[in-house]
N, C-alpha and C. Protein backbone atom coordinates (compact mmCIF):
# COMPACT_ATOMS: atom_id res chain seq x y z
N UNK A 1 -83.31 -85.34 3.74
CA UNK A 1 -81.90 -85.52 3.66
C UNK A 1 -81.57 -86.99 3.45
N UNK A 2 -81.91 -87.46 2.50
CA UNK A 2 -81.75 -89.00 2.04
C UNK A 2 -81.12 -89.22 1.17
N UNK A 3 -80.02 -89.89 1.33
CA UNK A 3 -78.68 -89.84 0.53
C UNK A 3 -79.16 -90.47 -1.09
N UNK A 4 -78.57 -89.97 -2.00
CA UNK A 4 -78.93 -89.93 -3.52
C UNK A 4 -78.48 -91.63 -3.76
N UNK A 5 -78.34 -92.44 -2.77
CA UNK A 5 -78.15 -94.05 -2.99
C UNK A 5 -79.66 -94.82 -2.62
N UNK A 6 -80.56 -93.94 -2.36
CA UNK A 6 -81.92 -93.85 -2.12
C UNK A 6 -82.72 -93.57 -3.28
N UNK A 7 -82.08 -92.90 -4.37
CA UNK A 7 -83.51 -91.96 -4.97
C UNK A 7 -84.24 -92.95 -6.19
N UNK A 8 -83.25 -93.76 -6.51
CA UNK A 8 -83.42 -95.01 -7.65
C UNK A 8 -84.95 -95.99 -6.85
N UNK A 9 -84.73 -96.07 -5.61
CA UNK A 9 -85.83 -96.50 -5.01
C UNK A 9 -86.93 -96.12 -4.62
N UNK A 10 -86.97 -94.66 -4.06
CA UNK A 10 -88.14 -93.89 -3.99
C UNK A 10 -88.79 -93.55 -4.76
N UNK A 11 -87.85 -93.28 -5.75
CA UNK A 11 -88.71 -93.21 -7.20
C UNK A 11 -89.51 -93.78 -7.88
N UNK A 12 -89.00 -96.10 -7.38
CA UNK A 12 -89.42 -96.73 -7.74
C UNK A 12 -91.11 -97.08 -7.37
N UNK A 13 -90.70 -96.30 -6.04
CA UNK A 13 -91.63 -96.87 -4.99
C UNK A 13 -93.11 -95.72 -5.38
N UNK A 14 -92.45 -94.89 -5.62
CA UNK A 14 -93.28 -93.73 -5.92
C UNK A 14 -94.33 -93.89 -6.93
N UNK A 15 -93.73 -93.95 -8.19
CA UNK A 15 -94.48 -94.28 -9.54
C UNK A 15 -95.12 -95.31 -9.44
N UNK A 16 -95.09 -97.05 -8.53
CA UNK A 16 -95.10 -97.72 -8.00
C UNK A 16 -96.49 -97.77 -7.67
N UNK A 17 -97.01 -96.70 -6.54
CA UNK A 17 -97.98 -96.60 -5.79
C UNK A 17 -98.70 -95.67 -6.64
N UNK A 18 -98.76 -95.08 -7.33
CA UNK A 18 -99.02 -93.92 -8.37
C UNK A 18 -100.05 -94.97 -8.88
N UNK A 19 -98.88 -95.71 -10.21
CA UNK A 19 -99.85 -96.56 -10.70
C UNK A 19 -100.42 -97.19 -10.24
N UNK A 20 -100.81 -97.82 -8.47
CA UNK A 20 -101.54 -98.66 -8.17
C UNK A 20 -102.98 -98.30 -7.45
N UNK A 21 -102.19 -96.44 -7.53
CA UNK A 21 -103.50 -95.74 -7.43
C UNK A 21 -104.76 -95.43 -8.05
N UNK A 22 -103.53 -95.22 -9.29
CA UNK A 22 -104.63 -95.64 -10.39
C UNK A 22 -105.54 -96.76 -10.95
N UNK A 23 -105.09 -97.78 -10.60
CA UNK A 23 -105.51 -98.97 -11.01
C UNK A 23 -106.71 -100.07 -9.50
N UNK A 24 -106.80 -98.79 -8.56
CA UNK A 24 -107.42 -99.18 -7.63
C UNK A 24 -108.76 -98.18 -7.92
N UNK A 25 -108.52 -97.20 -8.64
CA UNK A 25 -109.73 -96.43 -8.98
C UNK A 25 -110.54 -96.98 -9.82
N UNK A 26 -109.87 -98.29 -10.83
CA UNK A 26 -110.16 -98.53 -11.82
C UNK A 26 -111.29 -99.83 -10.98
N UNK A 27 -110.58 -100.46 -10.31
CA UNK A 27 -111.15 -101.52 -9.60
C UNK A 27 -112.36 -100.89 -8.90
N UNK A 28 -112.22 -99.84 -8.50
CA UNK A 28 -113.74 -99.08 -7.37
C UNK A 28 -114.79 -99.20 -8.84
N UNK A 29 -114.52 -98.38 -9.76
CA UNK A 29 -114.90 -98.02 -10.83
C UNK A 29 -115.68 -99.54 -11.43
N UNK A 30 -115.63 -100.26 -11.49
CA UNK A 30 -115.63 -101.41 -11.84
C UNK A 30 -116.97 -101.98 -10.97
N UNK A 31 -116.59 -101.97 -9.83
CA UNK A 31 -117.43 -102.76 -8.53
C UNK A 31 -118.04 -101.73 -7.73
N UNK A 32 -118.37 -100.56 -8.29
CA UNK A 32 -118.83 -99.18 -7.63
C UNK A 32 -120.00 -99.24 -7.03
N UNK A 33 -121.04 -100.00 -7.17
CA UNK A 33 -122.40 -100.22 -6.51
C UNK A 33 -121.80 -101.13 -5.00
N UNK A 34 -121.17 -102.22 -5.29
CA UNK A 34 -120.67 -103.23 -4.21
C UNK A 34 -119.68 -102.48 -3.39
N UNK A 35 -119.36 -101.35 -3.28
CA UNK A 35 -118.23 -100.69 -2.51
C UNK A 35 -118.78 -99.55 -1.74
N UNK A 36 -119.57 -98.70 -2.34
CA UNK A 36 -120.08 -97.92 -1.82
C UNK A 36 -121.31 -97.18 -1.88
N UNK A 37 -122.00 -96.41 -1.22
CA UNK A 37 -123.37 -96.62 -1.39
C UNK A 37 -124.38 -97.45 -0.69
N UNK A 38 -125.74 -97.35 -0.46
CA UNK A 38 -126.77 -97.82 0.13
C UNK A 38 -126.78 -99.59 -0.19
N UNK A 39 -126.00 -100.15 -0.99
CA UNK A 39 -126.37 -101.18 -1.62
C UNK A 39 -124.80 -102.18 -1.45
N UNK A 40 -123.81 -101.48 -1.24
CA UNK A 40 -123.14 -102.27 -0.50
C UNK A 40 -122.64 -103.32 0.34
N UNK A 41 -121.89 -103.84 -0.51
CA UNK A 41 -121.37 -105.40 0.71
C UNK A 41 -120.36 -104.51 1.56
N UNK A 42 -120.86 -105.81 2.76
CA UNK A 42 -119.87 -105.65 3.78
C UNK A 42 -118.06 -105.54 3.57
N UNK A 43 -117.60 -105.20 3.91
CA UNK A 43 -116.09 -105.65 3.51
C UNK A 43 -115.25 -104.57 2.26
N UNK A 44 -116.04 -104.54 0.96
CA UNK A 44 -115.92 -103.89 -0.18
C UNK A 44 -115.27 -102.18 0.27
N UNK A 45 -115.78 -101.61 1.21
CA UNK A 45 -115.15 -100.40 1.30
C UNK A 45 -114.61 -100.28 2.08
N UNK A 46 -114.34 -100.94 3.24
CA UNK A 46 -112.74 -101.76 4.36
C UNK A 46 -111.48 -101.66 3.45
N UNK A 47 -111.80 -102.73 2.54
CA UNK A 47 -111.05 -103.00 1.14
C UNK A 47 -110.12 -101.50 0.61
N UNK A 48 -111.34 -101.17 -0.31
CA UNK A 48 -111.16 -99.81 -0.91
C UNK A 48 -110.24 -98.98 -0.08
N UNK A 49 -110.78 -98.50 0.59
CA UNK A 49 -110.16 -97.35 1.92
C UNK A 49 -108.79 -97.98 2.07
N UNK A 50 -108.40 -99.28 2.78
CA UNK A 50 -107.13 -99.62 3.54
C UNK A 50 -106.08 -99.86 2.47
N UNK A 51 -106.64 -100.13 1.45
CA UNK A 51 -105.71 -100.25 -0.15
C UNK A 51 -105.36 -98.71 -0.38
N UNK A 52 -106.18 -97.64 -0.53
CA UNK A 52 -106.31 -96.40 -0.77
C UNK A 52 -105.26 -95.93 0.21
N UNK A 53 -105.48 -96.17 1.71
CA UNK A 53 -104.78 -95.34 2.91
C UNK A 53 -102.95 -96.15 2.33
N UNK A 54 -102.86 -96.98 1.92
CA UNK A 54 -101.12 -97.65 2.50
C UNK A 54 -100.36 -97.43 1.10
N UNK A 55 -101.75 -97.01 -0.46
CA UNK A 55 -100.98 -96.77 -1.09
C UNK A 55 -100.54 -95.09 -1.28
N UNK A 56 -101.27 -94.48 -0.63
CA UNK A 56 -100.76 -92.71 -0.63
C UNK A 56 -99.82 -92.91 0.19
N UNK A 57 -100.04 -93.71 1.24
CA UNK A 57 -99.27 -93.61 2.44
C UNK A 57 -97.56 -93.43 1.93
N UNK A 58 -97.36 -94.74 1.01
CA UNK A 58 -95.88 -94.88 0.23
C UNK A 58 -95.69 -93.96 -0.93
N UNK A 59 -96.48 -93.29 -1.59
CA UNK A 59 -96.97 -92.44 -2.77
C UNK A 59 -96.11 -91.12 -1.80
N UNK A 60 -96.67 -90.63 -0.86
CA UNK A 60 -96.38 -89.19 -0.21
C UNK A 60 -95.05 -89.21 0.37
N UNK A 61 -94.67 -90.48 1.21
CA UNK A 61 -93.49 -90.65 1.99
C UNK A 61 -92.07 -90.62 0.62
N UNK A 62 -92.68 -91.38 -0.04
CA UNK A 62 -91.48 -92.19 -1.11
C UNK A 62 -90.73 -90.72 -1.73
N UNK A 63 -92.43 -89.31 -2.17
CA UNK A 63 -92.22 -88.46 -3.20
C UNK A 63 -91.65 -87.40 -1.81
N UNK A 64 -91.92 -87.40 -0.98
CA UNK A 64 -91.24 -86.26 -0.01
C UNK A 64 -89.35 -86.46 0.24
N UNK A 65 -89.24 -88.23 0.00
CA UNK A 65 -88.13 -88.81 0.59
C UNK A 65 -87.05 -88.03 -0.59
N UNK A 66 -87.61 -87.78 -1.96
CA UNK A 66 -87.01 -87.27 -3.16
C UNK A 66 -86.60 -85.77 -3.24
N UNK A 67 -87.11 -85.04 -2.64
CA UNK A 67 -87.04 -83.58 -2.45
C UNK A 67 -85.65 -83.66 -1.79
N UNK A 68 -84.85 -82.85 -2.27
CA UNK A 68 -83.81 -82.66 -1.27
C UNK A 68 -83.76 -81.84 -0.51
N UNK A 69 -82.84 -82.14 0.82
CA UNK A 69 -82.99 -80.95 2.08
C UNK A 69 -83.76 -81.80 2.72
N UNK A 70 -85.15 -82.20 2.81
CA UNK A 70 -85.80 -82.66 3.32
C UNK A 70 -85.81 -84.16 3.91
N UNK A 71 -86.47 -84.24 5.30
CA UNK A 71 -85.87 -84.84 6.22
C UNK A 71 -86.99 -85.34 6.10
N UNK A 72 -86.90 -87.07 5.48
CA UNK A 72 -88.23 -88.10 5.46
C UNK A 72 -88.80 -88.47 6.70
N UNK A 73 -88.35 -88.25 7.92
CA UNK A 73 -89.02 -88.18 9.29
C UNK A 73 -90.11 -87.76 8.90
N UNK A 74 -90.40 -86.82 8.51
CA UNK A 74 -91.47 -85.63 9.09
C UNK A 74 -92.75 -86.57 8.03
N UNK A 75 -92.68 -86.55 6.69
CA UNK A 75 -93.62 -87.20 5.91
C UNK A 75 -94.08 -88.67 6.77
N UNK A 76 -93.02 -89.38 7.32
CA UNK A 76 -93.10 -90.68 7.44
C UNK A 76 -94.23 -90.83 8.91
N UNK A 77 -94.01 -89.66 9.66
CA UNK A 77 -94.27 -89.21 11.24
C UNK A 77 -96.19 -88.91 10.57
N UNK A 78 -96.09 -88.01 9.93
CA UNK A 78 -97.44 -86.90 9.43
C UNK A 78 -98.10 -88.21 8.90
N UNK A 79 -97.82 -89.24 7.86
CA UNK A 79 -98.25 -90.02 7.11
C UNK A 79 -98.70 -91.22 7.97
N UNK A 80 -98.08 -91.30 8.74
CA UNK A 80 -98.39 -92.55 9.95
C UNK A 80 -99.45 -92.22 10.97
N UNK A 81 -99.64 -91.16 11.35
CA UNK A 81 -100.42 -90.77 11.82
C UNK A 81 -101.88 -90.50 11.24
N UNK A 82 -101.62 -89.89 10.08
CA UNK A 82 -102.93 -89.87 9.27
C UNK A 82 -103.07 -91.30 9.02
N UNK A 83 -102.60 -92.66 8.52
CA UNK A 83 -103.21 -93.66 8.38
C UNK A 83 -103.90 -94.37 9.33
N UNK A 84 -103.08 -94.36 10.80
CA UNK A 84 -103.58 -95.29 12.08
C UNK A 84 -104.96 -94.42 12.19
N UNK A 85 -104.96 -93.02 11.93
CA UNK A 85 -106.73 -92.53 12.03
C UNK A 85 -107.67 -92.99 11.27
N UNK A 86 -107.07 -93.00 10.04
CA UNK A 86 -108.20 -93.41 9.02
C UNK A 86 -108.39 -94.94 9.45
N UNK A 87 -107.64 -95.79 9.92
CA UNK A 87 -108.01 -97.14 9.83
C UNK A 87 -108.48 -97.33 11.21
N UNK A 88 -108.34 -96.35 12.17
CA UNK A 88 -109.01 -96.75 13.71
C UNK A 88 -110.61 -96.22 13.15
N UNK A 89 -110.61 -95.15 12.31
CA UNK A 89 -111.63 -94.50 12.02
C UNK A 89 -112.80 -95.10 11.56
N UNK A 90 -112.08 -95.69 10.52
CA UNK A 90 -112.69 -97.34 9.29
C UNK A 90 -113.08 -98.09 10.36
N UNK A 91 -112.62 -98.87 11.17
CA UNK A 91 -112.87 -99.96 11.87
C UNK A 91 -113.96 -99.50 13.02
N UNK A 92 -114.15 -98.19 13.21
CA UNK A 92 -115.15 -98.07 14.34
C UNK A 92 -116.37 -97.86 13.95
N UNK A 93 -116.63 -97.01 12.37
CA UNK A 93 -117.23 -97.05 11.72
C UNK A 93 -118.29 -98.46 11.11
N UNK A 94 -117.15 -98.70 11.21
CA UNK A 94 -117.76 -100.10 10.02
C UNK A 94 -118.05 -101.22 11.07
N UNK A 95 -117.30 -101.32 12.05
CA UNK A 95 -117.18 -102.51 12.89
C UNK A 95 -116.83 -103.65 12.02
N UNK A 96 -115.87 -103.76 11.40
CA UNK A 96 -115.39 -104.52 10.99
C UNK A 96 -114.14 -105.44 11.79
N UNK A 97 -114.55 -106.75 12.17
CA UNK A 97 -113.21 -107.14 13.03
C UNK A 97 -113.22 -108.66 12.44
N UNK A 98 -113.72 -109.11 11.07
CA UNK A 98 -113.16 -109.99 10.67
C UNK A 98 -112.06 -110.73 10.42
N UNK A 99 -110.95 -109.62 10.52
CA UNK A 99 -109.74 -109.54 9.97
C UNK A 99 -109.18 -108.93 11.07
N UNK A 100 -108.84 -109.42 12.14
CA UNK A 100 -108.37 -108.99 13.48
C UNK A 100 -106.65 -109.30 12.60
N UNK A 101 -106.32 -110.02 12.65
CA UNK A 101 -104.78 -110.02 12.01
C UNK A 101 -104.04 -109.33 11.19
N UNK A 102 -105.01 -109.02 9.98
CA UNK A 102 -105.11 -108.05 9.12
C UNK A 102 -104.61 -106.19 9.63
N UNK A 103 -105.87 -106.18 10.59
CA UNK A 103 -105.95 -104.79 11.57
C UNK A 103 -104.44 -104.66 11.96
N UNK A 104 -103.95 -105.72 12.61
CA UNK A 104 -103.25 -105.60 13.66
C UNK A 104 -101.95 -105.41 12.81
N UNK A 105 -101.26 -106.39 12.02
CA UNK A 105 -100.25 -106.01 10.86
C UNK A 105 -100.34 -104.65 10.67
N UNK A 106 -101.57 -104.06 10.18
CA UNK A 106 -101.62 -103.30 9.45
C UNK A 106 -101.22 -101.49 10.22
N UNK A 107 -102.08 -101.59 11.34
CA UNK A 107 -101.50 -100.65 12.70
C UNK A 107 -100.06 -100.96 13.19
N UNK A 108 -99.24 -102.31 13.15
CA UNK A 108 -98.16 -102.42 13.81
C UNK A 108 -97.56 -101.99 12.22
N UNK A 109 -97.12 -101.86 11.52
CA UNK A 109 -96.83 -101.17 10.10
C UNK A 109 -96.60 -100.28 10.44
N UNK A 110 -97.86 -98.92 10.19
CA UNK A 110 -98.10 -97.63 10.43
C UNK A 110 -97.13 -96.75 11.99
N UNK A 111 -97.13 -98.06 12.79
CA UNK A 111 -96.77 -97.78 14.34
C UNK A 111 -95.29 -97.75 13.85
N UNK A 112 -94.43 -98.63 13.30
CA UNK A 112 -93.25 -98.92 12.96
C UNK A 112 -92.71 -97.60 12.29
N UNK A 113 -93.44 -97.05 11.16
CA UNK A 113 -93.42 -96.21 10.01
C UNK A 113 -93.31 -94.63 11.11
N UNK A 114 -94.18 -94.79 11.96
CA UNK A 114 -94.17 -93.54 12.84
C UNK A 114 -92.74 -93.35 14.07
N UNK A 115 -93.00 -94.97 13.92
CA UNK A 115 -91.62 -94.66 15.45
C UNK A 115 -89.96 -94.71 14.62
N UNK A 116 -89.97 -95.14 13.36
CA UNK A 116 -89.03 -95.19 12.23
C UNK A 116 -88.76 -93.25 12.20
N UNK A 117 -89.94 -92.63 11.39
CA UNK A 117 -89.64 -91.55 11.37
C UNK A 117 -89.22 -90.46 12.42
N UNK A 118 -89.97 -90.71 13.20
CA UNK A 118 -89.43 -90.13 14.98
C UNK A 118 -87.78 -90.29 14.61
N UNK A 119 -86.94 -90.91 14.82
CA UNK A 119 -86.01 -91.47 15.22
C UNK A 119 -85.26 -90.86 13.61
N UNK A 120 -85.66 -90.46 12.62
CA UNK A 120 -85.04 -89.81 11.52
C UNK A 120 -85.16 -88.35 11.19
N UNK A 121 -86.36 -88.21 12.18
CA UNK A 121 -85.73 -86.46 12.50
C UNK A 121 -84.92 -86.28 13.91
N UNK A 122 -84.68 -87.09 14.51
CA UNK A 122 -83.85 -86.85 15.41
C UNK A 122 -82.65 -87.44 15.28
N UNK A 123 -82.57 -88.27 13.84
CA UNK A 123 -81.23 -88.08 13.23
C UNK A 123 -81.42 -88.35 11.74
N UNK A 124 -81.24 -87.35 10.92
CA UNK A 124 -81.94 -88.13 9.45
C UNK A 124 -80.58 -88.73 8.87
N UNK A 125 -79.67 -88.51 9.73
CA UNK A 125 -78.51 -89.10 8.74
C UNK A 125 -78.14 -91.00 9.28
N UNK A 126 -79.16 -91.60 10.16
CA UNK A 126 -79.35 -93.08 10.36
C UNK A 126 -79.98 -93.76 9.24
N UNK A 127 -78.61 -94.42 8.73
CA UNK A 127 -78.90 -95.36 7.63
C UNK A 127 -79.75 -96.36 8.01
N UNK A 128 -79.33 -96.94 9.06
CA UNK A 128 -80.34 -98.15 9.68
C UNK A 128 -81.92 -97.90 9.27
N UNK A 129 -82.34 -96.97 9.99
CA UNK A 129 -83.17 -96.29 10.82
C UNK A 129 -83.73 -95.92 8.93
N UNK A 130 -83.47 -95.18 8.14
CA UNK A 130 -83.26 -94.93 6.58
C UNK A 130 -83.78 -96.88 5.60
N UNK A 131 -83.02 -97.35 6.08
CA UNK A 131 -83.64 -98.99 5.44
C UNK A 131 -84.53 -99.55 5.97
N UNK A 132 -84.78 -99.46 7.07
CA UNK A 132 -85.93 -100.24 8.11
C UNK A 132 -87.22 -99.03 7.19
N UNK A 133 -87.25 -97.88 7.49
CA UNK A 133 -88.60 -97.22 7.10
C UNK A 133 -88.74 -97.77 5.76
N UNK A 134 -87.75 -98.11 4.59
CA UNK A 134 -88.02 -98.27 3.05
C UNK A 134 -88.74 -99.73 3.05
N UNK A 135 -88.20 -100.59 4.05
CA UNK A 135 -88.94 -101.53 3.67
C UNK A 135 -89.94 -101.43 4.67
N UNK A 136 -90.74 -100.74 5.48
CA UNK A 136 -91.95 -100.60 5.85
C UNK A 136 -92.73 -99.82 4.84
N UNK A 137 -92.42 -99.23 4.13
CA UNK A 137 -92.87 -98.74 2.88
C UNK A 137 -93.05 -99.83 2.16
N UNK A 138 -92.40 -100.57 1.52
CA UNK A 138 -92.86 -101.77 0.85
C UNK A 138 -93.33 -102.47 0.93
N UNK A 139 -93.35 -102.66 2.37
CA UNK A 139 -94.74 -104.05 2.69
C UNK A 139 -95.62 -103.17 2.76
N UNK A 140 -95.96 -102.07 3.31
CA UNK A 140 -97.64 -100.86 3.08
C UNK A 140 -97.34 -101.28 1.58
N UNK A 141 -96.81 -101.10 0.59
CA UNK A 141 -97.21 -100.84 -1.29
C UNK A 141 -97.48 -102.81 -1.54
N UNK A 142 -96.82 -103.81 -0.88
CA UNK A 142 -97.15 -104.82 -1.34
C UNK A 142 -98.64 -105.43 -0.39
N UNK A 143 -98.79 -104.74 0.88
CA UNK A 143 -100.57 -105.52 1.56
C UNK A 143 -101.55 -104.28 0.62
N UNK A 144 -101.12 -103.11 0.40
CA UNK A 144 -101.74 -102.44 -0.39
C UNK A 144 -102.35 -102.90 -1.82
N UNK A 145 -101.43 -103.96 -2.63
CA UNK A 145 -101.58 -104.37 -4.10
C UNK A 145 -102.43 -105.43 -3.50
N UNK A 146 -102.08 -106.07 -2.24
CA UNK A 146 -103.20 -107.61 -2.16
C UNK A 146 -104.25 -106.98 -1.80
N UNK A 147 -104.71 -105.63 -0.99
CA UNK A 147 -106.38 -105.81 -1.03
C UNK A 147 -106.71 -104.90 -2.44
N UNK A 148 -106.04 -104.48 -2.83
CA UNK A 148 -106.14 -103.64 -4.77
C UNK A 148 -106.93 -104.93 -4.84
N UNK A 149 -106.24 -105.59 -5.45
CA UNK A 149 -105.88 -107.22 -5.96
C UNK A 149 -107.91 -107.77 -5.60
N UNK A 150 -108.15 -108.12 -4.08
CA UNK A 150 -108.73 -108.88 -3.43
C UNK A 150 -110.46 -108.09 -3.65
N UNK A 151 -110.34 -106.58 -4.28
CA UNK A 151 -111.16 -106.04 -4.50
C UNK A 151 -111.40 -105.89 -5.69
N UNK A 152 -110.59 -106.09 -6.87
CA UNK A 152 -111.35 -106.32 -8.11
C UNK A 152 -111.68 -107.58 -8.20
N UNK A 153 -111.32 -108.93 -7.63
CA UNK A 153 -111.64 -109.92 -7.90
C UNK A 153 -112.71 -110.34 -7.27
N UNK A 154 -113.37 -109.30 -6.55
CA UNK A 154 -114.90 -109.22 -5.61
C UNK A 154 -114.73 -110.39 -4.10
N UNK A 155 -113.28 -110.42 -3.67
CA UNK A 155 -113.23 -110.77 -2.65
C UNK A 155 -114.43 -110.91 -1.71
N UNK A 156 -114.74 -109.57 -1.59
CA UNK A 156 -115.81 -108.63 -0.40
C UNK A 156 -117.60 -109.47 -0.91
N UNK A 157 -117.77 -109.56 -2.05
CA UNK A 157 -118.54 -110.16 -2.88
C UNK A 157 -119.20 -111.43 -2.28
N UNK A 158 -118.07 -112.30 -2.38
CA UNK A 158 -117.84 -113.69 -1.80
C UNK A 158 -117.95 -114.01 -0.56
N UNK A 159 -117.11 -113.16 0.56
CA UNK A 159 -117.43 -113.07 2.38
C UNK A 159 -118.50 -112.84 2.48
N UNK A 160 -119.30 -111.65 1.54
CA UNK A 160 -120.40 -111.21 1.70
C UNK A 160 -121.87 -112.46 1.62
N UNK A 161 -121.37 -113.02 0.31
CA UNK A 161 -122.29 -114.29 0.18
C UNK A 161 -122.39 -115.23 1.13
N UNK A 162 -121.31 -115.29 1.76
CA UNK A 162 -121.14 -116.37 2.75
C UNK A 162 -121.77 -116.37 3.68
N UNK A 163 -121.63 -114.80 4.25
CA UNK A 163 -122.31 -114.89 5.55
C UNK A 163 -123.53 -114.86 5.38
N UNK A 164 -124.41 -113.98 4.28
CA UNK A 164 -125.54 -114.30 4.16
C UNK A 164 -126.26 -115.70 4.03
N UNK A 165 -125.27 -116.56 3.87
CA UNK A 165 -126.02 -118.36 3.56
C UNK A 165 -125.49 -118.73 4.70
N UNK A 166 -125.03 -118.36 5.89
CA UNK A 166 -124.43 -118.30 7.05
C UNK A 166 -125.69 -118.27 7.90
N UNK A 167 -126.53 -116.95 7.59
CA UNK A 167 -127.41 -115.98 8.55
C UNK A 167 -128.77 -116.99 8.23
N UNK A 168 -128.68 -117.62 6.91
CA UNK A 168 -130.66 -118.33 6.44
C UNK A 168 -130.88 -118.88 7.28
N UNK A 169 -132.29 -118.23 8.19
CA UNK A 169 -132.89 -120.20 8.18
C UNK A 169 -132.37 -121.72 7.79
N UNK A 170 -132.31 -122.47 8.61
CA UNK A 170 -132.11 -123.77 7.42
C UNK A 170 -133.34 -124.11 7.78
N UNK A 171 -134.50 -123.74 7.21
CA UNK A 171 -136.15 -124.34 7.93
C UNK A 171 -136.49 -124.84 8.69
N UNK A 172 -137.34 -125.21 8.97
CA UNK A 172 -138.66 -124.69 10.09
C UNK A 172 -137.70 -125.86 11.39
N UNK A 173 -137.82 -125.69 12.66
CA UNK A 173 -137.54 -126.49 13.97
C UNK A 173 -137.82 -127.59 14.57
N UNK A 174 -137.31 -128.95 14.30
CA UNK A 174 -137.98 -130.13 14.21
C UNK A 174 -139.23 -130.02 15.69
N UNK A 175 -140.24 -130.44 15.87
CA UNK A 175 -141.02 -130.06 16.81
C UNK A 175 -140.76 -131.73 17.63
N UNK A 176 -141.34 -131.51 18.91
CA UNK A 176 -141.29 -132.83 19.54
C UNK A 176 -142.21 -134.14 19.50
């Protein structure tokens, strides 16, 4: 039930994440040995995945928000929930906590997006409540384009190198 002074935007937001879906496949596609698989850098499928999770995330919410009748709570509630899993999921998995700031944005987002929609099925006609979720949608589609972005340019690549010239030997232990 999202008033038709909305749909110019969801729409935007929609096609938006569409194409950036596509163009994140293109990037896996690209760097497909370094992302996933036995041969994998660290980081590369953190990347993939959390780009993947925030751009369906706005992709599903934006295209449900368009249906009429329908009360964007419920997508925004269902969608928030499925992301904070996949990314508690990702991070326990992977042990990835390089990016403690990153994490934390990224769950307080999803947390926002969930307690936003709560509060729009228990009134979907709060405009407030209606602008606050659109632009939590937009920052998920714009940290979404920076790790797109941070993964074709082999971001993950580079951390990866680092720490390995991090981990060498610097030879042998001066003796006494």
């Amino acid at each position: 039930m999202v008033p038709s002074a909305y749909d110019a935007y969801l729409a935007t937001t929609a096609t938006a994440a569409a194409a950036l879906i596509g163009l994140l496949f293109v990037a896996v596609s690209v760097r497909d040995d370094t992302i996933f698989g036995p041969n994998a850098m660290p980081g590369g499928e953190a990347l993939a995945i959390t780009a993947f999770t925030g751009l369906v995330n706005s992709f599903v919410v934006s295209m449900f928000g368009l249906i009429p009748k329908i009360n964007i709570g419920e997508p925004a509630v269902i969608m928030a929930v499925i992301s904070i899993a996949a990314i508690v999921r990702l991070q326990r998995r992977l042990h990835t906590g390089r990016n403690v700031t990153v994490l934390g944005v990224t769950l307080l987002a999803y947390a926002g997006q969930l307690g936003l929609g709560a509060l729009l099925l228990a009134d979907s006609h709060e405009s407030n409540q209606l602008i606050n979720l659109s632009i939590v949608i937009f920052v998920t589609l714009i940290v979404s384009l920076q790790r797109a972005w941070s993964l074709l340019r082999g971001k993950h690549l580079a951390r990866a190198g680092a720490t390995a010239a991090h981990d060498l030997p610097h030879g042998p232990e001066p003796g006494p």
